[in-house]
C-alpha atoms as a PDB file:
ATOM      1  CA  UNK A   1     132.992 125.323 131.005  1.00  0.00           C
ATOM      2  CA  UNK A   2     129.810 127.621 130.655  1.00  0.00           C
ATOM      3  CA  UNK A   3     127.121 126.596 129.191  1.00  0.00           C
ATOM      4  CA  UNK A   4     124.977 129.766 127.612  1.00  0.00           C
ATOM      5  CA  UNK A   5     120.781 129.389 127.929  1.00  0.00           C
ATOM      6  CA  UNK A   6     120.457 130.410 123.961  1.00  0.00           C
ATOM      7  CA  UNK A   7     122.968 128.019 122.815  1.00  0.00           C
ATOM      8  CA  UNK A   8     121.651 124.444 124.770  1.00  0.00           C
ATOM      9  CA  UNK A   9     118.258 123.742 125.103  1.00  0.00           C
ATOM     10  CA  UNK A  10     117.483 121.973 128.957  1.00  0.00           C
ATOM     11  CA  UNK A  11     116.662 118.666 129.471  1.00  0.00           C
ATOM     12  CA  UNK A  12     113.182 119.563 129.787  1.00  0.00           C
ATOM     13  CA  UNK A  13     112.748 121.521 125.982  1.00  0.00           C
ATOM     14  CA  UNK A  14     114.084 118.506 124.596  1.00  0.00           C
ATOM     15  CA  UNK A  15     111.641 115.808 126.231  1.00  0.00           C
ATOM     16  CA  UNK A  16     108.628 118.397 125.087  1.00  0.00           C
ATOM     17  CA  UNK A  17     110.501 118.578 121.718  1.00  0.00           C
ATOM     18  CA  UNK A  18     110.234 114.520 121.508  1.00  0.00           C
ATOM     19  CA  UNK A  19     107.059 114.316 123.134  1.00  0.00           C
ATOM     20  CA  UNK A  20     105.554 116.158 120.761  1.00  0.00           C
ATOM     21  CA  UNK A  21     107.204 114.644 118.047  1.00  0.00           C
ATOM     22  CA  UNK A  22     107.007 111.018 118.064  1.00  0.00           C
ATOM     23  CA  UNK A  23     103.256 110.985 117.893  1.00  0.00           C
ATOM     24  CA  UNK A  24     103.485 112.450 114.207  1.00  0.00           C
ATOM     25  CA  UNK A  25     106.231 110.620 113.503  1.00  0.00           C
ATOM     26  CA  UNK A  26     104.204 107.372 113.637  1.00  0.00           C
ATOM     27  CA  UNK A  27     101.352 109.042 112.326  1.00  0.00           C
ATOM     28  CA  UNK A  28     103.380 109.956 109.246  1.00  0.00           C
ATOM     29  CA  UNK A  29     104.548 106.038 109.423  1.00  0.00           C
ATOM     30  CA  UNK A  30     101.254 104.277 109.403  1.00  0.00           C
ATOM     31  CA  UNK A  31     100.591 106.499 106.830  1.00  0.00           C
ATOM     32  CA  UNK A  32     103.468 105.199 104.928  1.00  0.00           C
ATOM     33  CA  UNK A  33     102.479 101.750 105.552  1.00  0.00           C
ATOM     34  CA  UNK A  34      98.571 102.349 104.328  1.00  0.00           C
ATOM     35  CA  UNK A  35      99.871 103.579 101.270  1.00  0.00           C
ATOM     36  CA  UNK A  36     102.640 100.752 100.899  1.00  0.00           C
ATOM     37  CA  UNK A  37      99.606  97.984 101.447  1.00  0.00           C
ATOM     38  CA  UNK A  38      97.294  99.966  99.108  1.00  0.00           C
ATOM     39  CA  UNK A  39      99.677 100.063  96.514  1.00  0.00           C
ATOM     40  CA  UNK A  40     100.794  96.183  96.896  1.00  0.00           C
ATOM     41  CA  UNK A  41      96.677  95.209  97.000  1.00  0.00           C
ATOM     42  CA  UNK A  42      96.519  96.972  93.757  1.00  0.00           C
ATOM     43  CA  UNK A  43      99.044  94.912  92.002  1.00  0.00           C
ATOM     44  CA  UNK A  44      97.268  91.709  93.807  1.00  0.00           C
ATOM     45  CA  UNK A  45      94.017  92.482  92.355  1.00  0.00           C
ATOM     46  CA  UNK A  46      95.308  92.207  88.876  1.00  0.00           C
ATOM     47  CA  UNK A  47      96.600  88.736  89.186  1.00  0.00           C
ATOM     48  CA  UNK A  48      93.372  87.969  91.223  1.00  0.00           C
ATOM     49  CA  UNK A  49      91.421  89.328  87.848  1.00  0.00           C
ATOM     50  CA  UNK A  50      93.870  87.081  85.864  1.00  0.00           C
ATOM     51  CA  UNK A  51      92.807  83.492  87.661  1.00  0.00           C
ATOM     52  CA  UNK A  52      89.330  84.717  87.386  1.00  0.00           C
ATOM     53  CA  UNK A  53      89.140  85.087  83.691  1.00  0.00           C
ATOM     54  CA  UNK A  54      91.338  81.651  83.839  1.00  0.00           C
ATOM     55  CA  UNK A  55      88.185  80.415  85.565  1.00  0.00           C
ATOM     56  CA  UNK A  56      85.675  81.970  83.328  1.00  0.00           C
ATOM     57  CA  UNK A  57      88.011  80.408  79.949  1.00  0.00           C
ATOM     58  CA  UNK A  58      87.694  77.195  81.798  1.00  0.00           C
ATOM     59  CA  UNK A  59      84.002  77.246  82.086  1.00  0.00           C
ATOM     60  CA  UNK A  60      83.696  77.546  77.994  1.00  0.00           C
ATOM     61  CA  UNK A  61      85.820  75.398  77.584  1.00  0.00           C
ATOM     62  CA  UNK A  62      83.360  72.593  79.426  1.00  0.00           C
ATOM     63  CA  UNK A  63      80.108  74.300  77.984  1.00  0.00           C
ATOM     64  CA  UNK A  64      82.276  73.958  74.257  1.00  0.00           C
ATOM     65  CA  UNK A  65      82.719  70.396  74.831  1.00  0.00           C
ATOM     66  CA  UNK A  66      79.756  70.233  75.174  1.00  0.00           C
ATOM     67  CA  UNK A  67      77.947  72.050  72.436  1.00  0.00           C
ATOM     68  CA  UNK A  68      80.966  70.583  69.718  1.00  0.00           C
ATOM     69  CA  UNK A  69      79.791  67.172  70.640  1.00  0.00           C
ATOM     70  CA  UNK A  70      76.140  67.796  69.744  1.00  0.00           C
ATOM     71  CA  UNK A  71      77.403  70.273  66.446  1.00  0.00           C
ATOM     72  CA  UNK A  72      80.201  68.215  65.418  1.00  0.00           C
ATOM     73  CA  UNK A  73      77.879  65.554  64.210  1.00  0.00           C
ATOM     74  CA  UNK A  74      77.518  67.604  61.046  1.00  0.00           C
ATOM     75  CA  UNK A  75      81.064  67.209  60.396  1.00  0.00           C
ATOM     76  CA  UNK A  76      83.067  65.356  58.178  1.00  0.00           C
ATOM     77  CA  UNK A  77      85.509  64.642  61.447  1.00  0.00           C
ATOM     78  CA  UNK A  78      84.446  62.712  64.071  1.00  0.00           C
ATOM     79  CA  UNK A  79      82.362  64.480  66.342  1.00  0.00           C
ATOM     80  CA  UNK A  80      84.577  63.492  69.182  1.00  0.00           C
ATOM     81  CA  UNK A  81      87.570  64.921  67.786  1.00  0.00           C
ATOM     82  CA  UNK A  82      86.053  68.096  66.360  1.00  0.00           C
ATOM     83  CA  UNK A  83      84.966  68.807  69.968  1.00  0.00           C
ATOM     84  CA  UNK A  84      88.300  67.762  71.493  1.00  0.00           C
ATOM     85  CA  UNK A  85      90.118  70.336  68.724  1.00  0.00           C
ATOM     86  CA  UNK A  86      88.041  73.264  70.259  1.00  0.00           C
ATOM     87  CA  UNK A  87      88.149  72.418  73.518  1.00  0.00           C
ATOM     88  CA  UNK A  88      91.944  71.899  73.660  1.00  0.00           C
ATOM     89  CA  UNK A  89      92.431  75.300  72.432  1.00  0.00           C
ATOM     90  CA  UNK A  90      90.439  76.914  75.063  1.00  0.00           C
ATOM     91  CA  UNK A  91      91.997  74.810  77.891  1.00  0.00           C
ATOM     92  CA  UNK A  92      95.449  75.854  76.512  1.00  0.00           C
ATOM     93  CA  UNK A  93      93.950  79.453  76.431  1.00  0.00           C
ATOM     94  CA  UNK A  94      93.231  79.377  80.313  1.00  0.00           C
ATOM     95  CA  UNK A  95      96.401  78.071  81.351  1.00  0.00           C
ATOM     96  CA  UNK A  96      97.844  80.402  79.939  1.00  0.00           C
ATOM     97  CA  UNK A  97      95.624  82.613  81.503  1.00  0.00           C
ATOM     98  CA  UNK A  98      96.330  81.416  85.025  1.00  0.00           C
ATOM     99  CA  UNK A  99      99.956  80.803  84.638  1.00  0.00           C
ATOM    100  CA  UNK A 100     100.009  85.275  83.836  1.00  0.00           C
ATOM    101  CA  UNK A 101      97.476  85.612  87.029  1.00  0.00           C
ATOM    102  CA  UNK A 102      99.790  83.861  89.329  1.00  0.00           C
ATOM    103  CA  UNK A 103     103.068  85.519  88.072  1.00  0.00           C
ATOM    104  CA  UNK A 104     101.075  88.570  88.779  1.00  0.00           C
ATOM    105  CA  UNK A 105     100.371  87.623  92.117  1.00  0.00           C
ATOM    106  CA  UNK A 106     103.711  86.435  92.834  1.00  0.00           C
ATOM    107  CA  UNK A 107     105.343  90.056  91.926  1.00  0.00           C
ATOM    108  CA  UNK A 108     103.318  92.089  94.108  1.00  0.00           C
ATOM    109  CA  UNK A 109     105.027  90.202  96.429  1.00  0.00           C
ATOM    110  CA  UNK A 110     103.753  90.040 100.911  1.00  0.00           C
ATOM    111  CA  UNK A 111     101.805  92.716 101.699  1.00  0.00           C
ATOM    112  CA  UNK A 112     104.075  93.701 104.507  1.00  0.00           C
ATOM    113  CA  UNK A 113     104.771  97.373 104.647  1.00  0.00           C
ATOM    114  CA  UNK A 114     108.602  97.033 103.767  1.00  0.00           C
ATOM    115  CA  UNK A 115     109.538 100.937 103.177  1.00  0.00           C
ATOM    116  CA  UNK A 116     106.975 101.347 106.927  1.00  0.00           C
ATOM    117  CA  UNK A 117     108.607  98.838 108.616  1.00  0.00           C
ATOM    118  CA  UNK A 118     112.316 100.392 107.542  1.00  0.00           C
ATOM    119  CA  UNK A 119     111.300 103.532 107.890  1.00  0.00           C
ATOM    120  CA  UNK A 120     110.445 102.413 111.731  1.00  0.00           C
ATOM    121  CA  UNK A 121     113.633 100.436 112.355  1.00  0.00           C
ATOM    122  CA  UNK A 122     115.425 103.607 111.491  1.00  0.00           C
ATOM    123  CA  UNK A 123     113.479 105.925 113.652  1.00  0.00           C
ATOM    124  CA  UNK A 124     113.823 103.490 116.648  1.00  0.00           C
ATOM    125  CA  UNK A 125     117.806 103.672 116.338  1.00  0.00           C
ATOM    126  CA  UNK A 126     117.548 107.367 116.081  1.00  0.00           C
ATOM    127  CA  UNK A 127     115.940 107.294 119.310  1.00  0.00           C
ATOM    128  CA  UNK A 128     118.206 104.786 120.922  1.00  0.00           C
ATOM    129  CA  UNK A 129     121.169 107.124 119.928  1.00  0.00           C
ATOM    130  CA  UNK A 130     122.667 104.090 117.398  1.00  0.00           C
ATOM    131  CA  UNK A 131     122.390 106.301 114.537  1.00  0.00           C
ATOM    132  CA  UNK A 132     122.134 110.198 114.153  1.00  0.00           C
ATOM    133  CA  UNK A 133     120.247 111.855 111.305  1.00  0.00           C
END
C-alpha cells in the first residue's frame, strides 16, 4: 500500500490543524452561550417587571384603603364597605398581575446555556472519534 504526500496529511499537519482549531471552536461556543444567557435574561426581566408592577398595584391598593375610609364617609354605603369595594378590585388587579409575572418567569426557563452546552457535548464526541461530522 502507498501512501502519496498530496493525498494524506502527516500526523503532525493534523495536530497543527486541531491545535489551531479548538481554541476558536470554544471561542465561537462561549459565544453561543453569552448570547443563549442574554437572550434567556431578557425574557426574565419581563416577568421581573411583571411582579414589580404587582408590587406597585399592591401599594395602592393599601394607600386606597386608606383614602376610601376617610372619603367614603360621604357615602350613602358604609364607609367600610365602600373602601373594601375599591380595594378588592385593586388586590384582584395585582394578582393578576403577579400570577402573568411569574408565568413569565417560569417560561424563560434556567439560564443554562442549553444550545452551548449541546453544541459542546457534540464537539467533545467529535474529538473522541464517537461521532464524525
Amino acid at each position: 500500500m502507498t501512501h502519496h504526500t498530496g493525498d494524506d496529511q502527516t500526523l503532525g499537519a493534523l495536530v497543527h490543524q486541531l491545535t489551531t482549531q479548538v481554541p476558536e471552536l470554544i471561542r465561537s461556543e462561549i459565544r453561543l452561550a453569552q448570547a443563549e444567557v442574554a437572550q434567556k435574561g431578557k425574557a426574565a426581566g419581563l416577568g421581573i417587571g411583571m411582579f414589580s408592577v404587582s408590587g406597585l398595584l399592591g401599594f395602592f391598593a393599601l394607600a386606597t384603603l386608606v383614602a376610601a375610609a376617610v372619603l367614603a364617609l360621604a357615602l350613602v354605603l358604609d364607609a367600610w364597605l365602600a373602601a373594601l369595594v375599591v380595594a378588592g378590585v385593586l388586590l384582584v388587579a395585582a394578582a393578576i398581575a403577579g400570577l402573568v409575572g411569574k408565568k413569565k418567569v417560569a417560561a424563560a426557563g434556567p439560564p443554562k446555556p442549553e444550545l452551548a452546552i449541546a453544541g459542546l457535548q457534540e464537539d467533545l464526541n467529535v474529538v473522541k472519534g464517537n461521532r464524525h461530522v
